[in-house]
N, C-alpha and C. Protein backbone atom coordinates (compact mmCIF):
# COMPACT_ATOMS: atom_id res chain seq x y z
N UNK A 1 13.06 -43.41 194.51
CA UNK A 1 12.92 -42.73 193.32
C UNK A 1 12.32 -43.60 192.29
N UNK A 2 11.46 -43.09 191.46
CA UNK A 2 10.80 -43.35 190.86
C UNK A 2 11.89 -43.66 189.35
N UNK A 3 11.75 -44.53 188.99
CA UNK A 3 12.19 -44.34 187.65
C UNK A 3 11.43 -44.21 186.88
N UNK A 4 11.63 -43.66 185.78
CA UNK A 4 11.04 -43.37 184.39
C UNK A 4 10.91 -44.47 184.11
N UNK A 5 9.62 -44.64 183.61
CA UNK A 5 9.03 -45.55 182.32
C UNK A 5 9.67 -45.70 181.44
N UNK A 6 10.66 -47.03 180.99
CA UNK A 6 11.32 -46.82 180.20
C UNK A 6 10.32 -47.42 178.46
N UNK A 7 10.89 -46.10 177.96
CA UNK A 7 10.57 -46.18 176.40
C UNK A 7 10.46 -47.81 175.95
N UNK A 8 9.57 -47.80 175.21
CA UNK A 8 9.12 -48.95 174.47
C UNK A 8 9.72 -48.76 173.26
N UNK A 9 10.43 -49.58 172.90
CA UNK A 9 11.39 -49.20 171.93
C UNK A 9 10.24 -50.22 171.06
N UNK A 10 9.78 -49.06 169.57
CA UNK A 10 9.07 -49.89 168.65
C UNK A 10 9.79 -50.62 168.36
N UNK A 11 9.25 -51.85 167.45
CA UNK A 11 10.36 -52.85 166.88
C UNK A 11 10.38 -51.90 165.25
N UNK A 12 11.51 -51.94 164.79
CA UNK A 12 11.34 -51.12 163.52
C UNK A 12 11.45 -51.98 162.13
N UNK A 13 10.69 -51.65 161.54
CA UNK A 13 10.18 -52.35 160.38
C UNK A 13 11.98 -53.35 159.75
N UNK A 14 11.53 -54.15 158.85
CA UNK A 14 12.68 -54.81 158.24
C UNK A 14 12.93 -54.12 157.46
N UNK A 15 14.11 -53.60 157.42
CA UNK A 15 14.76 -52.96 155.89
C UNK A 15 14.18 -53.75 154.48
N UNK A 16 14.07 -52.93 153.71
CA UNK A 16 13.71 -54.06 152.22
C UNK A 16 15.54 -53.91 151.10
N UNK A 17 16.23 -54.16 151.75
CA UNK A 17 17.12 -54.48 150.96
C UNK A 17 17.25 -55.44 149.86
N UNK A 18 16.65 -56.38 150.34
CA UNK A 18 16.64 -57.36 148.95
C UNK A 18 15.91 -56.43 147.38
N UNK A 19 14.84 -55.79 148.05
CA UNK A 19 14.03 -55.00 146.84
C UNK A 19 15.44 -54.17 146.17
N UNK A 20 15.72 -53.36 147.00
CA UNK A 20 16.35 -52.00 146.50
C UNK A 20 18.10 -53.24 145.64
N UNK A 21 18.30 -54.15 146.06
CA UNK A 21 19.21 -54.94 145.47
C UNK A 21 18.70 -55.62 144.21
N UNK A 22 17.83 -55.87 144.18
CA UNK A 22 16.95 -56.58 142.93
C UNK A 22 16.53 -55.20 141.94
N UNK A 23 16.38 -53.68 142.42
CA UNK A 23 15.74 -52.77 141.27
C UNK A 23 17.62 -52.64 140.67
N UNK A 24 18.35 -52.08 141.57
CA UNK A 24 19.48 -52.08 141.48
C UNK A 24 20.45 -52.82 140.07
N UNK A 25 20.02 -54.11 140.79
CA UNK A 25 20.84 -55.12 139.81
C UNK A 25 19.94 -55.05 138.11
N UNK A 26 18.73 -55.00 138.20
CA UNK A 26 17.64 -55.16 137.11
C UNK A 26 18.18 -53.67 136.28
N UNK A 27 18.19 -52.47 136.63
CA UNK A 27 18.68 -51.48 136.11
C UNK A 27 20.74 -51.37 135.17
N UNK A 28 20.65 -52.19 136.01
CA UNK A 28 22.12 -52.01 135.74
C UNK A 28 22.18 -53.12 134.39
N UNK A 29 21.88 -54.55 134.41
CA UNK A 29 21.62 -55.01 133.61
C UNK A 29 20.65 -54.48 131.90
N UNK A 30 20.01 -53.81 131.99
CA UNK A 30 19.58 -52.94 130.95
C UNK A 30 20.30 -52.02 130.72
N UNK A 31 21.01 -50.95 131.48
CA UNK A 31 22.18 -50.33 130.67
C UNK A 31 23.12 -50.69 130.17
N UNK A 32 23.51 -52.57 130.54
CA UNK A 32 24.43 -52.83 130.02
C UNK A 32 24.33 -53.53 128.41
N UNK A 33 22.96 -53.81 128.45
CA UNK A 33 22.04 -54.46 127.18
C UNK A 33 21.78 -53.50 126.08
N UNK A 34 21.93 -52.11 126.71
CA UNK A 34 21.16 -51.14 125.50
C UNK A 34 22.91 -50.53 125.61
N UNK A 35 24.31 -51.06 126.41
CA UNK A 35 25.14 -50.12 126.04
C UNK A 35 25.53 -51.33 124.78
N UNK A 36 25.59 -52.44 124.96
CA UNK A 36 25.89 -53.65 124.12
C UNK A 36 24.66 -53.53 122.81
N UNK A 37 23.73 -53.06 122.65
CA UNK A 37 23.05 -52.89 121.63
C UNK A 37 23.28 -51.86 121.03
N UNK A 38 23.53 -50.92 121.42
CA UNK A 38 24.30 -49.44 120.73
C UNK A 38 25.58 -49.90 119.96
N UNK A 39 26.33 -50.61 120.42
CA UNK A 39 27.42 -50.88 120.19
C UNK A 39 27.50 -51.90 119.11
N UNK A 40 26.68 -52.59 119.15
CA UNK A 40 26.55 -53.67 117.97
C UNK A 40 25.40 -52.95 116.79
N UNK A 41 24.74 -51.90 117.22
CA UNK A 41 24.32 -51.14 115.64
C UNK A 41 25.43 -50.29 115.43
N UNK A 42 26.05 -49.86 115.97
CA UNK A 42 27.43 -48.66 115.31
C UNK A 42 28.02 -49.40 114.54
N UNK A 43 28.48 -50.38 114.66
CA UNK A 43 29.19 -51.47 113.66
C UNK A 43 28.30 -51.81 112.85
N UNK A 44 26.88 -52.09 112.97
CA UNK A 44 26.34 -52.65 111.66
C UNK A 44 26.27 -51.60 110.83
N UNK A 45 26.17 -50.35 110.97
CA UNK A 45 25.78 -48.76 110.19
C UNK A 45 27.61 -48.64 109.79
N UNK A 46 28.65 -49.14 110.22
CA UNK A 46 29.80 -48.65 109.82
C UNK A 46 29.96 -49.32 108.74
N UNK A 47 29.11 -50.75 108.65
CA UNK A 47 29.68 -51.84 107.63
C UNK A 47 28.51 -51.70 106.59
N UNK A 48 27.41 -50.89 107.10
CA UNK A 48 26.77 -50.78 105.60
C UNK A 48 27.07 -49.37 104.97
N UNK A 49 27.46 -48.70 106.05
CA UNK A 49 28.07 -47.18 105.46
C UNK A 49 29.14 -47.45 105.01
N UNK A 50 30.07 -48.06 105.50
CA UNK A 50 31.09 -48.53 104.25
C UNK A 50 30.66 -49.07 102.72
N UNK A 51 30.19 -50.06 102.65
CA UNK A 51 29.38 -50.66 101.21
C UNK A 51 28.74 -49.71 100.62
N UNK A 52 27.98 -48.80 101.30
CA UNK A 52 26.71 -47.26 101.01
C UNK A 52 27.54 -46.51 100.22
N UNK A 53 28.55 -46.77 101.06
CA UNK A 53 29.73 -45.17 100.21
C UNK A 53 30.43 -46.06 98.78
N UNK A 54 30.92 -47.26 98.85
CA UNK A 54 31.04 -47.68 97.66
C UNK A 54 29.85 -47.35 96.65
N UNK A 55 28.83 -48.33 97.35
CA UNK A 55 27.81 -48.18 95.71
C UNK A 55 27.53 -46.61 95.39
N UNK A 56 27.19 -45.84 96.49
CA UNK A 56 27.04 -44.28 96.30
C UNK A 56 28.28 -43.78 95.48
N UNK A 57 29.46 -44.06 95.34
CA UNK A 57 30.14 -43.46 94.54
C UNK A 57 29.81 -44.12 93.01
N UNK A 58 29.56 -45.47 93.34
CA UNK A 58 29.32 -45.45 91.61
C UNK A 58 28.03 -45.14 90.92
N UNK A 59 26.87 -45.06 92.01
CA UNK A 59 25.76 -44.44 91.09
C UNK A 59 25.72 -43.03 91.52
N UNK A 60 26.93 -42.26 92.21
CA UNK A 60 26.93 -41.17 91.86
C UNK A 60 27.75 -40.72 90.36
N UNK A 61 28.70 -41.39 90.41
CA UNK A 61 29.53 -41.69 89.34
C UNK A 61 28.17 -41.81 88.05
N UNK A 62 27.45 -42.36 88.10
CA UNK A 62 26.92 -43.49 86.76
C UNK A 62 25.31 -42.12 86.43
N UNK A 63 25.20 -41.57 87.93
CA UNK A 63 23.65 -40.93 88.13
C UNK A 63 24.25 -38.74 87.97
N UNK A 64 25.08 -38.95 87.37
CA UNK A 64 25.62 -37.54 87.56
C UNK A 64 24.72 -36.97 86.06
N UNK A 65 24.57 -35.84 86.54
CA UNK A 65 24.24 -35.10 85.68
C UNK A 65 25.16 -35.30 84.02
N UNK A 66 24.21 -35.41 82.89
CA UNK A 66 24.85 -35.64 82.08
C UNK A 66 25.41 -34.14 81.12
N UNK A 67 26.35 -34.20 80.44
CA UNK A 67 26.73 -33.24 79.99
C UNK A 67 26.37 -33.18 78.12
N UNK A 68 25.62 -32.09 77.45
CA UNK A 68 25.71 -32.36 75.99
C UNK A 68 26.38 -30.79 75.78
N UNK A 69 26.84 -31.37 74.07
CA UNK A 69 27.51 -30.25 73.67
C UNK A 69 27.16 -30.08 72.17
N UNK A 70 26.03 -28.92 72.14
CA UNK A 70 25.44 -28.62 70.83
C UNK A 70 26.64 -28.06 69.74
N UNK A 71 25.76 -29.03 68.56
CA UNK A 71 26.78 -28.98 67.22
C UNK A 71 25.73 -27.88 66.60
N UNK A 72 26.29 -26.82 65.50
CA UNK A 72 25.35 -26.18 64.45
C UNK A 72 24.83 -27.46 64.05
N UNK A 73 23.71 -26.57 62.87
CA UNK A 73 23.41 -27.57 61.93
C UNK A 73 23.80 -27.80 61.29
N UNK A 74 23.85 -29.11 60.54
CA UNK A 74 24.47 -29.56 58.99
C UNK A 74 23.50 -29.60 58.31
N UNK A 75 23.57 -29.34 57.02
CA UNK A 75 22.78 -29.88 55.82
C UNK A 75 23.87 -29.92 54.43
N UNK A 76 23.29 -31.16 54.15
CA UNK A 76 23.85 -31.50 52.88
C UNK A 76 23.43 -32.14 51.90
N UNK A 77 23.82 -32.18 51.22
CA UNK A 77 23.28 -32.60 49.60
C UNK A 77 23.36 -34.85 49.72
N UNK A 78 21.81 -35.02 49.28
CA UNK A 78 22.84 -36.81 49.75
C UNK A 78 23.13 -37.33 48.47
N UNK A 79 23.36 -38.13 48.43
CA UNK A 79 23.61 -39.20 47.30
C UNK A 79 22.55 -39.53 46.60
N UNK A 80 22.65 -39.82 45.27
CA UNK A 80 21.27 -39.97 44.57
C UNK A 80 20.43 -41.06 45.10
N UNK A 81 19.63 -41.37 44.94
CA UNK A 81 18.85 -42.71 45.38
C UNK A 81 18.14 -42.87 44.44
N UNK A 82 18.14 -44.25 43.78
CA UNK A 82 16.87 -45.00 43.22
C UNK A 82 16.74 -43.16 41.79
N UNK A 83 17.46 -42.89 41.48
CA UNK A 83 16.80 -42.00 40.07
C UNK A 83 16.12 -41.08 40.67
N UNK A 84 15.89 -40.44 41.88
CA UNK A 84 15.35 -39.50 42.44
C UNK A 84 16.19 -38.04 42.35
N UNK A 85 15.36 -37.29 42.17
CA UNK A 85 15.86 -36.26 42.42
C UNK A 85 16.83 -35.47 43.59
N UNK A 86 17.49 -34.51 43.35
CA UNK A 86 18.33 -34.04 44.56
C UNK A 86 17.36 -33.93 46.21
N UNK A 87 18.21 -34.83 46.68
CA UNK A 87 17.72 -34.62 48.56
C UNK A 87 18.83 -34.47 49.16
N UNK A 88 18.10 -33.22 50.28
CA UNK A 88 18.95 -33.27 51.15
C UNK A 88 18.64 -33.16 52.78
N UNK A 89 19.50 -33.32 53.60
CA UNK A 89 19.87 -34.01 54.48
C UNK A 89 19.74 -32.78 55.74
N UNK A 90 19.13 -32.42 56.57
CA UNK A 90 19.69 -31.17 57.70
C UNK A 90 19.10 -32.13 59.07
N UNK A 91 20.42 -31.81 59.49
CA UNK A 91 20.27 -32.47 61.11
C UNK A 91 20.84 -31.22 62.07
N UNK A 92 20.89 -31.65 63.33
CA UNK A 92 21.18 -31.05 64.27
C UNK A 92 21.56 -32.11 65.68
N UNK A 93 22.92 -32.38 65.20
CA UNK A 93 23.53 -33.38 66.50
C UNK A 93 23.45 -32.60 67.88
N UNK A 94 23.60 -33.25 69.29
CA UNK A 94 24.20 -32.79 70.46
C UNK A 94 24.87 -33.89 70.64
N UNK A 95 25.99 -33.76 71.76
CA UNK A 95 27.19 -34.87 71.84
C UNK A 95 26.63 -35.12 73.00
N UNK A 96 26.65 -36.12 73.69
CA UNK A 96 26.56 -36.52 74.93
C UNK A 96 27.99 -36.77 75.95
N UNK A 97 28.84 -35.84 76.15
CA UNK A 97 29.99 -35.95 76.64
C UNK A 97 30.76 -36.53 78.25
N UNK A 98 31.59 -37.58 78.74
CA UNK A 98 32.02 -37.79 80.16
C UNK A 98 31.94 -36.64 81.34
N UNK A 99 32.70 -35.27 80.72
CA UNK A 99 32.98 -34.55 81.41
C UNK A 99 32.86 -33.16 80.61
N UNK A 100 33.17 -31.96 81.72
CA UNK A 100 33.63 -30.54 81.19
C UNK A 100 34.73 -30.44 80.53
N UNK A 101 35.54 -31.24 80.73
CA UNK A 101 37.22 -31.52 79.73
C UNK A 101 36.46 -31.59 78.55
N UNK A 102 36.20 -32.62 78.55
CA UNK A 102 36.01 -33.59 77.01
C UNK A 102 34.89 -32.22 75.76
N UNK A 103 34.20 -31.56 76.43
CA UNK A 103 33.25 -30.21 76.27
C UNK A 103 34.24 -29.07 75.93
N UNK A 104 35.06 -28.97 76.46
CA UNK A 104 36.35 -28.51 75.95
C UNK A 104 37.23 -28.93 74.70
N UNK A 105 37.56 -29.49 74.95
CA UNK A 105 38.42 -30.57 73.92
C UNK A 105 37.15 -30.55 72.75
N UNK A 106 36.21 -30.78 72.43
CA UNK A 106 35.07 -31.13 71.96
C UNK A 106 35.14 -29.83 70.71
N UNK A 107 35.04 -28.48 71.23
CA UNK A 107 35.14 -26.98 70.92
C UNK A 107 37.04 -26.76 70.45
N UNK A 108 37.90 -27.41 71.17
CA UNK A 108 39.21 -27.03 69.94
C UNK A 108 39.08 -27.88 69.09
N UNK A 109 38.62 -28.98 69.17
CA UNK A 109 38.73 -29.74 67.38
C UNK A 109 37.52 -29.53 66.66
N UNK A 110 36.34 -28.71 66.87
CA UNK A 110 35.68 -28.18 66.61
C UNK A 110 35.43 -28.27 64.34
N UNK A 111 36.54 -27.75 64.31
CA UNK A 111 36.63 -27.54 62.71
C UNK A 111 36.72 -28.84 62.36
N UNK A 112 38.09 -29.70 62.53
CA UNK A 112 37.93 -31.22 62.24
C UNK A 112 36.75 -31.80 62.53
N UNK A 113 36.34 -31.88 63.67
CA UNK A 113 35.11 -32.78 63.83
C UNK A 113 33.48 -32.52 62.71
N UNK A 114 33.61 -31.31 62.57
CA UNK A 114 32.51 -30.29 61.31
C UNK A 114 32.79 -31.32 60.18
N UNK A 115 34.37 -31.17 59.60
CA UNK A 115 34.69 -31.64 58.23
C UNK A 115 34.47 -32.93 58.17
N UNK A 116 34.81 -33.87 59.49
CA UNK A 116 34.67 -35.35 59.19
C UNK A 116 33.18 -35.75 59.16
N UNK A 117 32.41 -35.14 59.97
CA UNK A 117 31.29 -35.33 59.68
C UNK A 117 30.09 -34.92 59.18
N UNK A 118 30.78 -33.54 58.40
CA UNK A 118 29.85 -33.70 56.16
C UNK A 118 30.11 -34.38 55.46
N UNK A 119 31.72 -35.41 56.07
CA UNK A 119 31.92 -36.28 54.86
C UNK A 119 30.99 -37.49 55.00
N UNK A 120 30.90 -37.86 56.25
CA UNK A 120 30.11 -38.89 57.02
C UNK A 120 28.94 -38.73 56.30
N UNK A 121 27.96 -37.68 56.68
CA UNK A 121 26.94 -37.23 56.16
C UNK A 121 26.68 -37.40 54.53
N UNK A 122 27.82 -36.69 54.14
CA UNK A 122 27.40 -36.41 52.45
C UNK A 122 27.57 -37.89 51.57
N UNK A 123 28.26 -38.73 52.31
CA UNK A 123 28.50 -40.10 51.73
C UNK A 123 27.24 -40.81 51.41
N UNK A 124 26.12 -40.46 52.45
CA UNK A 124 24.70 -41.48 52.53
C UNK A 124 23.94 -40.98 51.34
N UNK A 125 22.94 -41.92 51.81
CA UNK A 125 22.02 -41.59 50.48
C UNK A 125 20.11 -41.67 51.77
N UNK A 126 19.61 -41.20 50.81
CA UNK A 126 18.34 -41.19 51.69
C UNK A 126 17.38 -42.66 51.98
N UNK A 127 17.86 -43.66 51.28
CA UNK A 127 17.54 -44.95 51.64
C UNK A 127 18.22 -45.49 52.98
N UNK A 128 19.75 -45.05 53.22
CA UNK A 128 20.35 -45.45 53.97
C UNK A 128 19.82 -44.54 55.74
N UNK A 129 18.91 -43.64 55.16
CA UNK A 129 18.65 -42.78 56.72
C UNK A 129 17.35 -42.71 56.95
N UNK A 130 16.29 -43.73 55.99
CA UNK A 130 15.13 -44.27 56.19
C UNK A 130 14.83 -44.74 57.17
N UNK A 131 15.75 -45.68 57.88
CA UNK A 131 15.29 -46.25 58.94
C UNK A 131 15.29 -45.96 60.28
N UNK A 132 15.11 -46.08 61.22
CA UNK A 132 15.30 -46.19 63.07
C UNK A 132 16.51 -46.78 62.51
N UNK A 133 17.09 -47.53 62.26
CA UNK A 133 18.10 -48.48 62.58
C UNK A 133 19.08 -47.58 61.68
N UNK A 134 19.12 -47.25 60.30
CA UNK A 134 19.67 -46.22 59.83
C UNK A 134 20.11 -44.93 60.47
N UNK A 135 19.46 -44.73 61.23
CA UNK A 135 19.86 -43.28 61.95
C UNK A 135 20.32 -43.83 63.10
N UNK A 136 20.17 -44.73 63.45
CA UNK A 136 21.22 -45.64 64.73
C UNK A 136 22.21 -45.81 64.34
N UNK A 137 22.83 -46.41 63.14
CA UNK A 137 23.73 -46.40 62.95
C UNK A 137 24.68 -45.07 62.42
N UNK A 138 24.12 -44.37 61.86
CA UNK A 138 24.72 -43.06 61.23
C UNK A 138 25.24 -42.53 62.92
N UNK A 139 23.95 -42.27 63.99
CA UNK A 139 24.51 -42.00 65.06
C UNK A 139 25.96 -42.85 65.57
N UNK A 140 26.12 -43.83 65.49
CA UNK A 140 26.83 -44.70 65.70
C UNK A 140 28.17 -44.29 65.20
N UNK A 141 28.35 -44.37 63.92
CA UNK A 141 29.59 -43.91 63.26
C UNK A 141 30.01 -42.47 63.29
N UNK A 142 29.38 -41.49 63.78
CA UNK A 142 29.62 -40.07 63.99
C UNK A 142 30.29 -40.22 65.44
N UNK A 143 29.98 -41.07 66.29
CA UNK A 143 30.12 -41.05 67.14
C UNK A 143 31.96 -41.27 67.62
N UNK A 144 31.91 -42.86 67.04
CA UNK A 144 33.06 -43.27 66.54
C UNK A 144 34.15 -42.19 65.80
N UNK A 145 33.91 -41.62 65.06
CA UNK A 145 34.59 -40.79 64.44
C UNK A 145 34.89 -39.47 65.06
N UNK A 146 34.64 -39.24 65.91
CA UNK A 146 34.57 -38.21 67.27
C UNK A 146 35.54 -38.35 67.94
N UNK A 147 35.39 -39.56 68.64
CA UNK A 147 36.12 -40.07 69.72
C UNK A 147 37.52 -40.67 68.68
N UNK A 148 37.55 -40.81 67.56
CA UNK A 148 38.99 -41.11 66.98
C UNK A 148 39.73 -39.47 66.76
N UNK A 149 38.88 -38.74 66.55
CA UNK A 149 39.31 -37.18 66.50
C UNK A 149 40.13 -36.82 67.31
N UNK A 150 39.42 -37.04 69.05
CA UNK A 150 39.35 -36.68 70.30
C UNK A 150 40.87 -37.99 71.00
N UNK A 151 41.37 -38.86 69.86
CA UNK A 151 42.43 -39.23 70.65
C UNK A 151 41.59 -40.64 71.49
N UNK A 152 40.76 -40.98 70.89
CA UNK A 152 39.94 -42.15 72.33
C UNK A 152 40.10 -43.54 72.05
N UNK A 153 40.32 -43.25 70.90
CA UNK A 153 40.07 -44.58 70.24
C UNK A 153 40.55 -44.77 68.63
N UNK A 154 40.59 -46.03 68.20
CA UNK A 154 41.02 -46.04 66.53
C UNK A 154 40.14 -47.38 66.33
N UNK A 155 38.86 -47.86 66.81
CA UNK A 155 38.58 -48.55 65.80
C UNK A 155 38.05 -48.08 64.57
N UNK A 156 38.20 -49.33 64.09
CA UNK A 156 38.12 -48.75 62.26
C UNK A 156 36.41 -48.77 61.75
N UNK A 157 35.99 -48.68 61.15
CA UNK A 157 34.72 -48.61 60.88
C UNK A 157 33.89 -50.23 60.64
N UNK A 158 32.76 -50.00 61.31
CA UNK A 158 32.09 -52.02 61.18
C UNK A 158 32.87 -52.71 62.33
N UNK A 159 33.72 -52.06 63.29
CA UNK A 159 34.82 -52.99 64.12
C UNK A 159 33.24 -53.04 65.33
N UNK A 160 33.18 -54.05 65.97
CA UNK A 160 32.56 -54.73 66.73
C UNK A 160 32.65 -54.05 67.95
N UNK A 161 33.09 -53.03 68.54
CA UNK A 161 33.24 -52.34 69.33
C UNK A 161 32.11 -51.18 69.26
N UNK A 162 32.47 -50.60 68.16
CA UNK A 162 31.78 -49.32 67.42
C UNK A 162 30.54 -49.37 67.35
N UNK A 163 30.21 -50.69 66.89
CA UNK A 163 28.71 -51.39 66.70
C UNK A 163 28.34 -51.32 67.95
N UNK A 164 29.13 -52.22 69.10
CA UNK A 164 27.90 -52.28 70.45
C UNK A 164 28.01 -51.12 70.87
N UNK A 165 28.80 -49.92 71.21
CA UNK A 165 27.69 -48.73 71.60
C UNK A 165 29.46 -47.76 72.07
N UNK A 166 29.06 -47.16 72.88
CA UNK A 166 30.18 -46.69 73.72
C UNK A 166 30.59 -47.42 74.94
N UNK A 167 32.23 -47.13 74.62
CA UNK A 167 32.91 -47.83 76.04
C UNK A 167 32.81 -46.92 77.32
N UNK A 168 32.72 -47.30 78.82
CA UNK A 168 32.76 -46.57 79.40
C UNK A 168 33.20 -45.20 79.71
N UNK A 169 34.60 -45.38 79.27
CA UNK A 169 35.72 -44.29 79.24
C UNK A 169 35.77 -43.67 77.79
N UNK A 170 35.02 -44.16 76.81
CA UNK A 170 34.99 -42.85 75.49
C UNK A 170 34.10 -41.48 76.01
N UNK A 171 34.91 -40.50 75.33
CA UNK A 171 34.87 -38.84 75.74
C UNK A 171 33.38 -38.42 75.22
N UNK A 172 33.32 -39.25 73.78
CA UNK A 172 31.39 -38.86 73.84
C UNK A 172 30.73 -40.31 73.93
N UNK A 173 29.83 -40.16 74.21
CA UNK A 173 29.29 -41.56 74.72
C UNK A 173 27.89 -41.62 73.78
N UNK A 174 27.60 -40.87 73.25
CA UNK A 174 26.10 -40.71 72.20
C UNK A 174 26.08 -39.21 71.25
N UNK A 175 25.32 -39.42 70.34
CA UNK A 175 25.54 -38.34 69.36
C UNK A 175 23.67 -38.87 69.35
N UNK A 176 23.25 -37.64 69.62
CA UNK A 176 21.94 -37.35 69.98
C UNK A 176 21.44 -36.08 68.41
N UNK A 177 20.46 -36.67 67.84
CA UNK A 177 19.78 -35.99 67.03
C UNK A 177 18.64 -34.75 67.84
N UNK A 178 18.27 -33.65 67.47
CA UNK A 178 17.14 -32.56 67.77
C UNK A 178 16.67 -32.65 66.76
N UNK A 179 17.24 -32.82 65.71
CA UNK A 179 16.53 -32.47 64.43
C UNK A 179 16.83 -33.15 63.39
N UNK A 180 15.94 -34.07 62.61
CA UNK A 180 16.55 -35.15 61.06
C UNK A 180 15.41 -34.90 60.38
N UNK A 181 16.20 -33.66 59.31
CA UNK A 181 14.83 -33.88 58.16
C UNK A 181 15.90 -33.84 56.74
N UNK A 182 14.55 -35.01 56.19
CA UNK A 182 15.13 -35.24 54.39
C UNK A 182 13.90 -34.60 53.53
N UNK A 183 14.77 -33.65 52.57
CA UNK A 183 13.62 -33.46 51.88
C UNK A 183 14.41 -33.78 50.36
């Protein structure tokens, strides 16, 4: 009997394991680089979003819409000046106020705040509201006299406070002119 030809067994190629171990390992190493880089920006965005939200509250705080609260007009008679004839005085303040409270509050003392400041007003004379710096200051002391109305404060008039401007926490913070005419 004949035997069969036995099969030639090809030789079969070399596995490439080393390759498929080398893409393997190379892959795995980059997910672990971009999971370690993810991970180290989440923390840097937590620690500037922390600081973000501080300063964001205070220039939201500082950048908020501001609030004014229109006064009628005044006019009044001023003080003589220099032998001149009768002048007088018509303005038209707005308050520059912290809040909607204080806009409130602003409207019940309403009558007091009117009376203290025709007296304010009617005291000057038209030399004294000649100037930029004159009407800075007149703004200045209306202002003051507001915020002593309003419970904010008691300095006294010329006090070194009053002069540099408003404190953070006073209820009006500026007394804004629309309108200053002397005739």
């Amino acid at each position: 009997m004949a035997k069969a030809p036995a099969k030639q067994e090809e030789p079969e190629p070399p596995k490439k394991k080393g390759k498929k171990k080398l893409l393997i390992l190379i892959i795995a190493a980059l997910v672990i680089v971009l999971a370690l880089g993810g991970g180290a920006l989440l923390l840097l965005k937590k620690r500037s979003h922390g600081a973000d939200a501080n300063e964001t509250a205070k220039v939201s705080k500082s950048a908020a819409a501001p609030i004014f609260v229109p006064l009628d007009s005044f006019t009044v008679k001023l003080q003589a000046y220099e032998d001149k004839q009768d002048q007088y005085l018509q303005v038209v303040p707005n308050l520059k106020v912290l809040s909607s409270e204080t806009g409130d509050k602003v409207k019940e003392y309403m009558p007091e705040i009117r009376h203290n400041l025709l007296l304010i007003l009617s005291a000057k004379n038209a030399g004294d509201l000649s100037s930029p710096q004159g009407v800075e200051k007149l703004s200045t002391e209306m202002r003051s006299r507001i915020n002593q109305i309003l419970g904010a404060g008691s300095a006294p008039k010329g006090d070194a406070k009053a002069a540099a401007g408003a404190a953070p926490d006073d209820p009006v913070q500026e007394v804004l002119f629309t309108s200053f005419i002397i005739q």
